[in-house]
Each structure stands twice: as C-alpha cells, then as structure tokens.
PDB file of N, CA and C in Angstrom:
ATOM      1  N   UNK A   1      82.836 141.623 114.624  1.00  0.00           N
ATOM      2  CA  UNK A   1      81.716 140.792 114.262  1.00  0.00           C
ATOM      3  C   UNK A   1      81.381 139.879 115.431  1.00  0.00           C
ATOM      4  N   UNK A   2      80.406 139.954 115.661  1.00  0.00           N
ATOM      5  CA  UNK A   2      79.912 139.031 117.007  1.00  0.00           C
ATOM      6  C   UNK A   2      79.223 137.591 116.435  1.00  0.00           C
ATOM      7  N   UNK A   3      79.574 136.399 117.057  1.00  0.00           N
ATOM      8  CA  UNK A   3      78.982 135.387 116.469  1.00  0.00           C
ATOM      9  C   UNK A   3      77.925 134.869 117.696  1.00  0.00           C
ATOM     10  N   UNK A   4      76.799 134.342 116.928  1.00  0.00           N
ATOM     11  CA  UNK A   4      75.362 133.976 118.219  1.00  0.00           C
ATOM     12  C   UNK A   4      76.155 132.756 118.818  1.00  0.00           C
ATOM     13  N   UNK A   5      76.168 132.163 119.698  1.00  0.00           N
ATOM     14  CA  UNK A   5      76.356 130.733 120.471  1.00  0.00           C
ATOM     15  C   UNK A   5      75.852 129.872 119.572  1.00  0.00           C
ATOM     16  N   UNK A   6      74.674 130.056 119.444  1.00  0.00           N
ATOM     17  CA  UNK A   6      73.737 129.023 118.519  1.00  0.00           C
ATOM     18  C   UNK A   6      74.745 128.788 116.908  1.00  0.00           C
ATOM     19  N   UNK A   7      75.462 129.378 116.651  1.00  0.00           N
ATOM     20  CA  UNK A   7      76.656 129.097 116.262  1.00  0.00           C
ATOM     21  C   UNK A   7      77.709 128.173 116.807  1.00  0.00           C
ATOM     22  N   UNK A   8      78.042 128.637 117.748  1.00  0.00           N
ATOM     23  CA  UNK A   8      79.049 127.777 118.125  1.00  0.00           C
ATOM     24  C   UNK A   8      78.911 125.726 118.484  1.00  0.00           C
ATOM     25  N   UNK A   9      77.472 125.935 118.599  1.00  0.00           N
ATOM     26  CA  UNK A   9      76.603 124.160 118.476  1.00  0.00           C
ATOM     27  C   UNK A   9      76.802 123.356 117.309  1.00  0.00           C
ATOM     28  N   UNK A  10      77.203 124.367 116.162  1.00  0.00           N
ATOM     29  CA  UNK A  10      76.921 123.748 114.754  1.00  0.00           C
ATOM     30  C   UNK A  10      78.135 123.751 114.063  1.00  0.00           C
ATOM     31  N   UNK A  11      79.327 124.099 115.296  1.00  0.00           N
ATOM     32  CA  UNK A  11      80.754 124.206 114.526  1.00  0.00           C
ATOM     33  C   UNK A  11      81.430 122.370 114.363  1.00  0.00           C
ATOM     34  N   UNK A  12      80.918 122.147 115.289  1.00  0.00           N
ATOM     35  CA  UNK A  12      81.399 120.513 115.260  1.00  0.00           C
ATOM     36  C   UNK A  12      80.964 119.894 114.554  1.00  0.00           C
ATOM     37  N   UNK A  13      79.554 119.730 113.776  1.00  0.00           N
ATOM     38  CA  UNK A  13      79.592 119.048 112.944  1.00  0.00           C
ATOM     39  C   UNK A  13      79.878 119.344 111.489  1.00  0.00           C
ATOM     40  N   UNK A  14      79.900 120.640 111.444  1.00  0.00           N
ATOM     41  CA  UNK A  14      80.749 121.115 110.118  1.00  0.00           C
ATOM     42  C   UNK A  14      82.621 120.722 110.236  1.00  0.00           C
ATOM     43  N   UNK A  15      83.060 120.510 111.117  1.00  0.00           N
ATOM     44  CA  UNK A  15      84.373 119.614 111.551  1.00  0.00           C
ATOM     45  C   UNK A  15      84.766 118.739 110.907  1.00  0.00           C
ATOM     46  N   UNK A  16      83.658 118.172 110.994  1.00  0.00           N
ATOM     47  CA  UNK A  16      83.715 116.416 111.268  1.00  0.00           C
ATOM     48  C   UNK A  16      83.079 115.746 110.219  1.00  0.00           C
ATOM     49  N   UNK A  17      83.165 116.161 109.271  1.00  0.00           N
ATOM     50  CA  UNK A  17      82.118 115.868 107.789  1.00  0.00           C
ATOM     51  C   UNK A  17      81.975 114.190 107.541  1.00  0.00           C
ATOM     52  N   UNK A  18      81.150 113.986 107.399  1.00  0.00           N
ATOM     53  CA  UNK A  18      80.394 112.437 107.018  1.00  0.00           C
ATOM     54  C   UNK A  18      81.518 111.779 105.974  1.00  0.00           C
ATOM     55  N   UNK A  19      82.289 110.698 106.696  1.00  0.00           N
ATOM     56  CA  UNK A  19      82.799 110.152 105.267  1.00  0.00           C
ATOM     57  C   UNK A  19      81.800 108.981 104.640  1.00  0.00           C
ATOM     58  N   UNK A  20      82.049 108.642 103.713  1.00  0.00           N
ATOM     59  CA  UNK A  20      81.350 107.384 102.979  1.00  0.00           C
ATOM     60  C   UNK A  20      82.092 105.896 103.325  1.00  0.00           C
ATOM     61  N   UNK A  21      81.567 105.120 103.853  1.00  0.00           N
ATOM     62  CA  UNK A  21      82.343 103.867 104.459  1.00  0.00           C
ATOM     63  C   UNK A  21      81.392 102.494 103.671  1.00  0.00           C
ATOM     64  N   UNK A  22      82.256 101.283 102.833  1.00  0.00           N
ATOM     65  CA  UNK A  22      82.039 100.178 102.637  1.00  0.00           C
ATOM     66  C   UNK A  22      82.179  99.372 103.240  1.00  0.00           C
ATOM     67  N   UNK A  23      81.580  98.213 103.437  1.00  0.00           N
ATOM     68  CA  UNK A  23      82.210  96.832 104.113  1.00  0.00           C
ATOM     69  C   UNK A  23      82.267  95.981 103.052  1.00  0.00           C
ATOM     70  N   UNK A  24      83.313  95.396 102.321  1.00  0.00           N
ATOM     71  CA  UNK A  24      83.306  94.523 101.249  1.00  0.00           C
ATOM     72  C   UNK A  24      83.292  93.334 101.711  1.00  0.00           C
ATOM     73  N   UNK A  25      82.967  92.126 100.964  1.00  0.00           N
ATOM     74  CA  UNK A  25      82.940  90.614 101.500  1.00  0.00           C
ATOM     75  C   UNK A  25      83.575  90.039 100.435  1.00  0.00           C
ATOM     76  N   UNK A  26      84.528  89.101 100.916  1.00  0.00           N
ATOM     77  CA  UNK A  26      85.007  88.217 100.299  1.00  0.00           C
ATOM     78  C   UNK A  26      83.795  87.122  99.469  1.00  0.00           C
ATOM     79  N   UNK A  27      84.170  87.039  98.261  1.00  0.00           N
ATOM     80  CA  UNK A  27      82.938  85.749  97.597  1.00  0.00           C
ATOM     81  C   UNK A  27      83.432  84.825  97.952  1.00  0.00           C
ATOM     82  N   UNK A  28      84.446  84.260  98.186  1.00  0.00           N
ATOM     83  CA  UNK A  28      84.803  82.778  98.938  1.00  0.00           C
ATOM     84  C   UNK A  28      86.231  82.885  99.950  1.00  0.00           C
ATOM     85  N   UNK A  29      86.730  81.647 100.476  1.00  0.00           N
ATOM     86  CA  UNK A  29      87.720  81.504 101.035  1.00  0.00           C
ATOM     87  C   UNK A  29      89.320  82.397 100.288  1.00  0.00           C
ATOM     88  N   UNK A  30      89.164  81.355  98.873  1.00  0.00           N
ATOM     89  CA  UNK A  30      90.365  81.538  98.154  1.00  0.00           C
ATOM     90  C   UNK A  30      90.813  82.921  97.727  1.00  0.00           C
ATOM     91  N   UNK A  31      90.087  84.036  97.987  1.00  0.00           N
ATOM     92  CA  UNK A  31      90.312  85.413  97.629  1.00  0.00           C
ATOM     93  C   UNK A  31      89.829  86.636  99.212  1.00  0.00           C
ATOM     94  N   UNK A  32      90.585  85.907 100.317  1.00  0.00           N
ATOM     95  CA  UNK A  32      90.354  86.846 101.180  1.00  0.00           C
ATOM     96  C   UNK A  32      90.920  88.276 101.198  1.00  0.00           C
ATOM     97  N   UNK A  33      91.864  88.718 100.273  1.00  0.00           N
ATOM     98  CA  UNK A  33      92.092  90.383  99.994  1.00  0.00           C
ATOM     99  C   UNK A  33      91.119  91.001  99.433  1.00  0.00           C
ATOM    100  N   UNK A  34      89.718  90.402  99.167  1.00  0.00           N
ATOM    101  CA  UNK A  34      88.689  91.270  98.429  1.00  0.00           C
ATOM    102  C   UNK A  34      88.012  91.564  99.646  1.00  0.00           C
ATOM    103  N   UNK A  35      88.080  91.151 100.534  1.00  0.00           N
ATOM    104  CA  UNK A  35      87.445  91.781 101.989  1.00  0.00           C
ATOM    105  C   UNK A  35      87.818  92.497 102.231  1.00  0.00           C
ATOM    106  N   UNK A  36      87.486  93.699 102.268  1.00  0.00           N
ATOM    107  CA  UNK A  36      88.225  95.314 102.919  1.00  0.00           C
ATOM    108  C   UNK A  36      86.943  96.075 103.240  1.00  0.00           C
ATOM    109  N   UNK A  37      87.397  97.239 104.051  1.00  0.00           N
ATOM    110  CA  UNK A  37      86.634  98.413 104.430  1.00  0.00           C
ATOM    111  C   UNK A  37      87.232  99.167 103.824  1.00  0.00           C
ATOM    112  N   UNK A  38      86.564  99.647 103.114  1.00  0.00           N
ATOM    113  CA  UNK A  38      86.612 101.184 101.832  1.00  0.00           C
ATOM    114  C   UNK A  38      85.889 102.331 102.258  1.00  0.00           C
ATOM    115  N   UNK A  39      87.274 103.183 102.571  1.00  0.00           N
ATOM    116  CA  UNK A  39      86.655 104.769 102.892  1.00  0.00           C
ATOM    117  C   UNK A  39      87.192 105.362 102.013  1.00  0.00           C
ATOM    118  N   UNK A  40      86.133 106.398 102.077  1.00  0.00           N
ATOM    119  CA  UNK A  40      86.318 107.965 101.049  1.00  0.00           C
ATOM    120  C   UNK A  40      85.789 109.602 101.905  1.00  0.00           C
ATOM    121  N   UNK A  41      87.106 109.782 102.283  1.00  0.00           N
ATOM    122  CA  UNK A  41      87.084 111.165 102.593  1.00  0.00           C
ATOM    123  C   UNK A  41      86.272 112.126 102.178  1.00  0.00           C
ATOM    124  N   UNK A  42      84.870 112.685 102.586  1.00  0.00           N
ATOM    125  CA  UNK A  42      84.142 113.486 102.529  1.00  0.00           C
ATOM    126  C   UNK A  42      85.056 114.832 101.838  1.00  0.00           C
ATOM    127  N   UNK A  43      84.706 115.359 101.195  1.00  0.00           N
ATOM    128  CA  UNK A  43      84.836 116.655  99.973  1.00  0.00           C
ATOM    129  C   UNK A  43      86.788 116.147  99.547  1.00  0.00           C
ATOM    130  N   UNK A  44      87.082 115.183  99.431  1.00  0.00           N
ATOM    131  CA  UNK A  44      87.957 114.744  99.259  1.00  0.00           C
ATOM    132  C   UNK A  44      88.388 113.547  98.011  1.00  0.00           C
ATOM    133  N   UNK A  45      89.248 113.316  97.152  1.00  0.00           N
ATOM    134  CA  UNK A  45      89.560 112.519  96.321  1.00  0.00           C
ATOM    135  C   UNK A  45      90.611 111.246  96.842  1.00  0.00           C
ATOM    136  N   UNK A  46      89.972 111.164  97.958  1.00  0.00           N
ATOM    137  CA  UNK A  46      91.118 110.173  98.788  1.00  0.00           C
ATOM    138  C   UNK A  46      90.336 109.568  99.664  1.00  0.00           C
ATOM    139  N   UNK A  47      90.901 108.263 100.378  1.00  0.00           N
ATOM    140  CA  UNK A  47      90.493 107.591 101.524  1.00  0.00           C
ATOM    141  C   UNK A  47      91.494 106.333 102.023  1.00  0.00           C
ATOM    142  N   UNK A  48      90.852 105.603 102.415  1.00  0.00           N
ATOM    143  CA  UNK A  48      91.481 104.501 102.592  1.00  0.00           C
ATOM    144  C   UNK A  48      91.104 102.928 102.558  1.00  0.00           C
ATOM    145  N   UNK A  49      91.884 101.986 102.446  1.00  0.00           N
ATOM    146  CA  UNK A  49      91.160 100.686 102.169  1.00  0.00           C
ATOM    147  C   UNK A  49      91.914  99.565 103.169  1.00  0.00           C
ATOM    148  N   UNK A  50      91.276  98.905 104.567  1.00  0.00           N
ATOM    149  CA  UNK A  50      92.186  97.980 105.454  1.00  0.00           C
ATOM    150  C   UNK A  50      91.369  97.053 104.753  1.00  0.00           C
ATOM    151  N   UNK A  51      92.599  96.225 105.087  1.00  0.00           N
ATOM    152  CA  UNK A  51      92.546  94.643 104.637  1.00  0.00           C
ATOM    153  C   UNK A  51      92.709  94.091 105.951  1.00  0.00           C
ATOM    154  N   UNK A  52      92.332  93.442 106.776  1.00  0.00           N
ATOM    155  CA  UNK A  52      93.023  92.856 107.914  1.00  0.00           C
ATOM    156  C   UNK A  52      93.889  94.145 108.430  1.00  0.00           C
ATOM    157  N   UNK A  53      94.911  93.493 108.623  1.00  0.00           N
ATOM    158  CA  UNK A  53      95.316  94.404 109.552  1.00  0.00           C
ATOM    159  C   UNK A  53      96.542  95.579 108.669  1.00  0.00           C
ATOM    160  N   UNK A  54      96.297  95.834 107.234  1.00  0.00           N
ATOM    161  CA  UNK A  54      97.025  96.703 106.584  1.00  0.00           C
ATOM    162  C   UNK A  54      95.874  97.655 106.296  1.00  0.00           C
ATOM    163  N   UNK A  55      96.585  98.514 106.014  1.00  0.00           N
ATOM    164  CA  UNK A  55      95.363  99.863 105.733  1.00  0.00           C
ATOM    165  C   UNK A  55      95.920 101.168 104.786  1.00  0.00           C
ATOM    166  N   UNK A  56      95.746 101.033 103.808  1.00  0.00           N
ATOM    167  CA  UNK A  56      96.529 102.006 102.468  1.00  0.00           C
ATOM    168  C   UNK A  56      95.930 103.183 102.375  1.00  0.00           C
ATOM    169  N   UNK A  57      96.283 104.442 102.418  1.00  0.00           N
ATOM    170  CA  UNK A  57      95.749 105.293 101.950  1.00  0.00           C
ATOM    171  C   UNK A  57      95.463 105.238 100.279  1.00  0.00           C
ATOM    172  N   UNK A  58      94.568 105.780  99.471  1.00  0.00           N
ATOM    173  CA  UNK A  58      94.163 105.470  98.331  1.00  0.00           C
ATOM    174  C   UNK A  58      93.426 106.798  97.949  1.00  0.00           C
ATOM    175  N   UNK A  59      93.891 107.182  96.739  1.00  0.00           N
ATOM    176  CA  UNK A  59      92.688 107.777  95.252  1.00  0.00           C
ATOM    177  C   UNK A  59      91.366 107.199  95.425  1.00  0.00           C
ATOM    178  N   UNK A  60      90.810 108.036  95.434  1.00  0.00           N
ATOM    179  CA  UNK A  60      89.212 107.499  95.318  1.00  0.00           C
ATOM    180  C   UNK A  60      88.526 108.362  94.209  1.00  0.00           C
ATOM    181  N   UNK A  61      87.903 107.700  93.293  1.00  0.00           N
ATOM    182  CA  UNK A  61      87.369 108.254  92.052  1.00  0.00           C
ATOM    183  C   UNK A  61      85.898 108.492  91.607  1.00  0.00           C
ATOM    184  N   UNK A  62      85.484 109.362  91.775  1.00  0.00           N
ATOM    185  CA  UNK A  62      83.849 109.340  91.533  1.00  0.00           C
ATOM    186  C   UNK A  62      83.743 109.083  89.616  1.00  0.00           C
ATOM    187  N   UNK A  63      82.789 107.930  89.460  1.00  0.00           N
ATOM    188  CA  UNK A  63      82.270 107.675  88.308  1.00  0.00           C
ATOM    189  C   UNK A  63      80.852 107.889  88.232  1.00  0.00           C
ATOM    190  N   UNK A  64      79.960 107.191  86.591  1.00  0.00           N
ATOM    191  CA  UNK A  64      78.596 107.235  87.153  1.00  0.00           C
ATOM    192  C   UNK A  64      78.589 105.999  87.870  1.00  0.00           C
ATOM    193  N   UNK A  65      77.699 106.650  89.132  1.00  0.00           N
ATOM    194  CA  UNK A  65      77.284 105.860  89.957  1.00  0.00           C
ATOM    195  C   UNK A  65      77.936 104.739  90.232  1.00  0.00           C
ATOM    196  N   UNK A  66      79.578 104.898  90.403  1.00  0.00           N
ATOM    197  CA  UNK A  66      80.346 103.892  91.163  1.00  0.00           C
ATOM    198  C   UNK A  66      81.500 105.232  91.778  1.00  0.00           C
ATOM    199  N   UNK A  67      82.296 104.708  93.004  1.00  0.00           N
ATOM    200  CA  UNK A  67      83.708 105.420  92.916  1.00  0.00           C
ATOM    201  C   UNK A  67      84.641 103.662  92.970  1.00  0.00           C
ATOM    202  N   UNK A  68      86.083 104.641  92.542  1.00  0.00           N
ATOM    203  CA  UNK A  68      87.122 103.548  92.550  1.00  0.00           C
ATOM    204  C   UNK A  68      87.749 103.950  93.353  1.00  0.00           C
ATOM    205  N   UNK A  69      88.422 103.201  94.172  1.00  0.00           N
ATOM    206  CA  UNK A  69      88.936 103.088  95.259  1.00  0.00           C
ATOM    207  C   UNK A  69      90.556 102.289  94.542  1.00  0.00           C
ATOM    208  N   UNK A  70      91.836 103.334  94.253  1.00  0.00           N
ATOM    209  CA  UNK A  70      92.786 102.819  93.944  1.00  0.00           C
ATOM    210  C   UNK A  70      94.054 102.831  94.523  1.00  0.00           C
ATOM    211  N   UNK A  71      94.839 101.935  94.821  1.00  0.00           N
ATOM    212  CA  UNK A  71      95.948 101.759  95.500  1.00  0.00           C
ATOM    213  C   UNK A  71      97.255 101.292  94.598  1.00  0.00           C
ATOM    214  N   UNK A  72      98.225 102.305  94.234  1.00  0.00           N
ATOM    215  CA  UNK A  72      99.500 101.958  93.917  1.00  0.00           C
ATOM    216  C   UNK A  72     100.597 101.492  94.279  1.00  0.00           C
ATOM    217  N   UNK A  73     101.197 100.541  94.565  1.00  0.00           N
ATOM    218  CA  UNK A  73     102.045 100.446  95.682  1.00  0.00           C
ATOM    219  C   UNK A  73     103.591 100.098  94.648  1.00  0.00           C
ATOM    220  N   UNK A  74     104.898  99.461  95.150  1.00  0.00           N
ATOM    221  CA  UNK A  74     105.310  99.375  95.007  1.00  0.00           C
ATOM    222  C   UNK A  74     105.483  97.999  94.348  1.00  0.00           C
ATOM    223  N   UNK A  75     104.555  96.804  95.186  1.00  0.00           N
ATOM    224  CA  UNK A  75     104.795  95.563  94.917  1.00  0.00           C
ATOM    225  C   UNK A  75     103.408  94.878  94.216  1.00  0.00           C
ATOM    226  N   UNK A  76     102.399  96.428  94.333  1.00  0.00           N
ATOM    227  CA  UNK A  76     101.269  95.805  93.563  1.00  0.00           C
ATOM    228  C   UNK A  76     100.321  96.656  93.785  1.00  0.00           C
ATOM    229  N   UNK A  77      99.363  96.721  93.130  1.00  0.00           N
ATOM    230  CA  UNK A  77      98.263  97.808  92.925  1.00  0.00           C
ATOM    231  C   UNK A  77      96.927  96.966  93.068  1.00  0.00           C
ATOM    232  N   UNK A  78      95.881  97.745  93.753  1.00  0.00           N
ATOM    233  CA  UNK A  78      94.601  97.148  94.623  1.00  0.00           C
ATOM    234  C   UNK A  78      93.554  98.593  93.802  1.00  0.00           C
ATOM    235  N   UNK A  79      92.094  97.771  93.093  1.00  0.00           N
ATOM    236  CA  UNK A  79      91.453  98.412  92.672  1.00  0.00           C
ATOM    237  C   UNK A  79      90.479  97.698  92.939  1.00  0.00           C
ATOM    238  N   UNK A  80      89.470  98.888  93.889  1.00  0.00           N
ATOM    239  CA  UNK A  80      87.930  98.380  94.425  1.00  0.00           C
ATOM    240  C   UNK A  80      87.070  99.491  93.348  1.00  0.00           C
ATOM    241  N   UNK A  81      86.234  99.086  92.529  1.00  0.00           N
ATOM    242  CA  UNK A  81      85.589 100.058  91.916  1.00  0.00           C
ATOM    243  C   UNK A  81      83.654  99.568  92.337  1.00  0.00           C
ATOM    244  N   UNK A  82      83.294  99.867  93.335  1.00  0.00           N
ATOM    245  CA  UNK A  82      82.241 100.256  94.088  1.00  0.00           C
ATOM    246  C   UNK A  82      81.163 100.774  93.507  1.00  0.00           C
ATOM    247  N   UNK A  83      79.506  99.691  93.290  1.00  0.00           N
ATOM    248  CA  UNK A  83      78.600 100.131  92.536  1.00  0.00           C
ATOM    249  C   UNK A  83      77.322 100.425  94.156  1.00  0.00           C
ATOM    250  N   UNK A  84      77.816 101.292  94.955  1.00  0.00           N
ATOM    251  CA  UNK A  84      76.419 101.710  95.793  1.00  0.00           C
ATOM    252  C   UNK A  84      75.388 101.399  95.936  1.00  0.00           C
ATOM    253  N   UNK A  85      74.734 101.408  94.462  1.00  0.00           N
ATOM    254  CA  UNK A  85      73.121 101.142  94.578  1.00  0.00           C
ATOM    255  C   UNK A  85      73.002 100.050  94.359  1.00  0.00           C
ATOM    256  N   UNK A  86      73.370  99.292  93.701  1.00  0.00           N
ATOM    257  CA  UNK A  86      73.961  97.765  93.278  1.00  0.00           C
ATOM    258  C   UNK A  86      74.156  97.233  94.504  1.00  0.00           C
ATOM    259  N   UNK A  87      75.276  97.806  95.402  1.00  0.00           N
ATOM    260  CA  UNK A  87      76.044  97.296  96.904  1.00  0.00           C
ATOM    261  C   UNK A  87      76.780  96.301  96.077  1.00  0.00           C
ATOM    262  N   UNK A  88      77.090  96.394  94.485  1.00  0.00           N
ATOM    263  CA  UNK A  88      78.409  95.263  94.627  1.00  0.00           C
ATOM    264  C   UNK A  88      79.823  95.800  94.129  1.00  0.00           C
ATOM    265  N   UNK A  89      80.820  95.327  94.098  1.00  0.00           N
ATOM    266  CA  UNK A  89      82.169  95.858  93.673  1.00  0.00           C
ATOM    267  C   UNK A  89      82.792  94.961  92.472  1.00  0.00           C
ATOM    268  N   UNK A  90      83.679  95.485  92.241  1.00  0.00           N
ATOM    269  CA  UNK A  90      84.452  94.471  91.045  1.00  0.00           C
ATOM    270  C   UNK A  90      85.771  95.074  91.882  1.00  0.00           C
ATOM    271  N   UNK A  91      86.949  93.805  91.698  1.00  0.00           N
ATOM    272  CA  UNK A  91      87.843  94.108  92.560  1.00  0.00           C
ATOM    273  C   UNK A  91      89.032  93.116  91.339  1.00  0.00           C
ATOM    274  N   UNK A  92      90.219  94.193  90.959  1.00  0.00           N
ATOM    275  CA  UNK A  92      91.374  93.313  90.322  1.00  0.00           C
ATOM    276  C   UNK A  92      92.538  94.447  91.037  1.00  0.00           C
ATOM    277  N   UNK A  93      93.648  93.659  91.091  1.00  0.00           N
ATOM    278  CA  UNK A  93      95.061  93.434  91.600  1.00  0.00           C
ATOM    279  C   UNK A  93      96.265  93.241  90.545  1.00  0.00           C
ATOM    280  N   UNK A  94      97.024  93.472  90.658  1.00  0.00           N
ATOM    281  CA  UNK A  94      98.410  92.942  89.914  1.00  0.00           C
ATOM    282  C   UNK A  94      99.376  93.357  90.592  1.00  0.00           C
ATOM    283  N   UNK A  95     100.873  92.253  90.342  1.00  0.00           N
ATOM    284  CA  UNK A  95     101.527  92.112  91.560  1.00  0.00           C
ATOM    285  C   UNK A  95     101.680  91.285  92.207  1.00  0.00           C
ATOM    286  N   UNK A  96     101.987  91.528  93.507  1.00  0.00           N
ATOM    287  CA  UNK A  96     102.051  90.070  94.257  1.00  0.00           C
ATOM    288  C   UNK A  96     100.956  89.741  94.739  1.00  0.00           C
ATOM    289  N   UNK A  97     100.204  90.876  94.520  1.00  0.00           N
ATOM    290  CA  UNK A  97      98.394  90.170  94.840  1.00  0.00           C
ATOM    291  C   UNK A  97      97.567  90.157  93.914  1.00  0.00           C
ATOM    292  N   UNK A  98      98.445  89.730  92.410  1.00  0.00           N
ATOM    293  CA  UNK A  98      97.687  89.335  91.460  1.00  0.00           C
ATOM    294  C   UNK A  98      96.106  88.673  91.324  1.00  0.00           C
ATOM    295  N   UNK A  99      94.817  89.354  90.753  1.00  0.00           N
ATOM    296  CA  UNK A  99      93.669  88.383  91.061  1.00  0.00           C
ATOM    297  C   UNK A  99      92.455  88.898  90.831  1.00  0.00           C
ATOM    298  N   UNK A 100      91.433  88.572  90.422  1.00  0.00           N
ATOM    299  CA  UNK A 100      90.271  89.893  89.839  1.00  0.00           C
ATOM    300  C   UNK A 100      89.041  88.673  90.509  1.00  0.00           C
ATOM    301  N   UNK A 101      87.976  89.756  90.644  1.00  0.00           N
ATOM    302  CA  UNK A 101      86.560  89.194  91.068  1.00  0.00           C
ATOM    303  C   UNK A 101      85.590  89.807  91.549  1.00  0.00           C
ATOM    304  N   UNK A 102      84.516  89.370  91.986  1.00  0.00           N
ATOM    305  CA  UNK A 102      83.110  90.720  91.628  1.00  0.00           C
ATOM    306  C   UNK A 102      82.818  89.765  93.728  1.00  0.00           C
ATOM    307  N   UNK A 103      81.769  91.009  94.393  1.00  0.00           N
ATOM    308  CA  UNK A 103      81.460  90.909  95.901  1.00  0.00           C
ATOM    309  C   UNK A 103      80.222  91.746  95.805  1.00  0.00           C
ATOM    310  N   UNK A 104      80.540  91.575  97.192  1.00  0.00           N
ATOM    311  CA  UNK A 104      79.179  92.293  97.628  1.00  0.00           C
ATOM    312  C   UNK A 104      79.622  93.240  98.801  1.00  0.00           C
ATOM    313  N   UNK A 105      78.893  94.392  98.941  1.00  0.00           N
ATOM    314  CA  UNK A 105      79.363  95.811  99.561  1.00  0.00           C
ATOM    315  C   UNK A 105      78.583  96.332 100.102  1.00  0.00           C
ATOM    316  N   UNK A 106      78.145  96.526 101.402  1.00  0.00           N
ATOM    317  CA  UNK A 106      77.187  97.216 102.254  1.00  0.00           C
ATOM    318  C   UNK A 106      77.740  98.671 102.470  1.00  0.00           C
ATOM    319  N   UNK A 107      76.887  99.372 102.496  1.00  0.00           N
ATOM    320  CA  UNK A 107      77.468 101.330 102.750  1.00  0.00           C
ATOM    321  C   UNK A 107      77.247 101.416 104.570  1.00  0.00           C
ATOM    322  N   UNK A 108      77.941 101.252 105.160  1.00  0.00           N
ATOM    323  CA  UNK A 108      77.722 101.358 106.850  1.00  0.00           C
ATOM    324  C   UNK A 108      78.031 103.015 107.264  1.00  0.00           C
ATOM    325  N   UNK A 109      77.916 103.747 108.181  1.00  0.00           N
ATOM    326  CA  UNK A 109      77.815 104.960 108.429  1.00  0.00           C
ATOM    327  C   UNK A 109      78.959 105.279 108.893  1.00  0.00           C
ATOM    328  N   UNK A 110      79.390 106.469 108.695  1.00  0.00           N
ATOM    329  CA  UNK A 110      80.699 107.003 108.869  1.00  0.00           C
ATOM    330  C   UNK A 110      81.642 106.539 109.741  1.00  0.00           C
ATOM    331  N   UNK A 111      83.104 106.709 110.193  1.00  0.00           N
ATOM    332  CA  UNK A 111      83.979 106.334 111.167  1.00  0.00           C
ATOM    333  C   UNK A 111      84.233 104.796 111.011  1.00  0.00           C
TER     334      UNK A 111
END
C-alpha cells in the first residue's frame, strides 16, 4: 500500500490531539486551592489538575454540560466539577483540604 506525502503533513496533528484546558480562579484569598489549571485528556477519561506547584493526575467526567475533574488521594480528595458555558466551577474537598465553593473558569487552548 503506498501512502501520498500529503499524508504524511496530517500525521502530526492527528498525534497530538487538542486537550481541553481550564484556568480556575480563586474567589478570594482564604481559599487559594480553588485556583488550579484543569486538564482533560482529549478522547480520554483522565487529565490533570496543578495547584501551584502540585499537579495530580485525575478522572475526568463528562456530565450535561459540565465535566468533573476528580482527585482521590490518600489524605484527601479534590473535586472541580466545571460548567464551560457558564465558565464557572463548584469546587469541594475533604481531608486535609477540607472546604467547598463556587469560581470562575476560563477554557484557554490546549498545552
């Protein structure tokens, strides 16, 4: 089977598939763990969520028209559940980062 070149132009971006990327904002001082960047792995049920300078791999859950973004850990569990069209989140914790509260979420472009 012979493949055209004009093929071979269009292999990289089938590679490299678009993930979906958040920027969350903290609503005030007193709850700076609601600030994170929330990714979700393109054809994938996973991504990841940094806080500063930690960064969890995470479940990511498609709902209507939100995904959740969930983190289990050992010492505490982190749930971003992400409304897109809205751009806002609801964000609760338990654990040692016990703490619940609603933000705001911009969709920025992949990477």
């Amino acid at each position: 089977m012979k493949f055209s070149p004009l093929f071979l132009i269009f292999l990289p971006i089938a590679a490299f598939a678009e993930e979906r990327v958040f920027e969350c904002d903290a609503p005030d001082a007193q709850h700076p763990e609601m600030a994170a960047r929330l990714v979700k792995y393109e054809g994938e049920d996973k991504g990841h969520i940094t806080i500063g300078d930690i960064d969890k791999v995470v479940a990511v859950y498609p709902g209507l028209d939100t995904l959740t973004y969930l983190y289990i850990g050992e010492d505490y569990t982190l749930s971003y559940n992400v409304h897109p069209e809205k751009g806002t989140f609801d964000y609760s914790a338990s654990g040692s980062k016990s703490g619940w509260g609603r933000g705001n979420c911009t969709e920025v472009s992949g990477g």
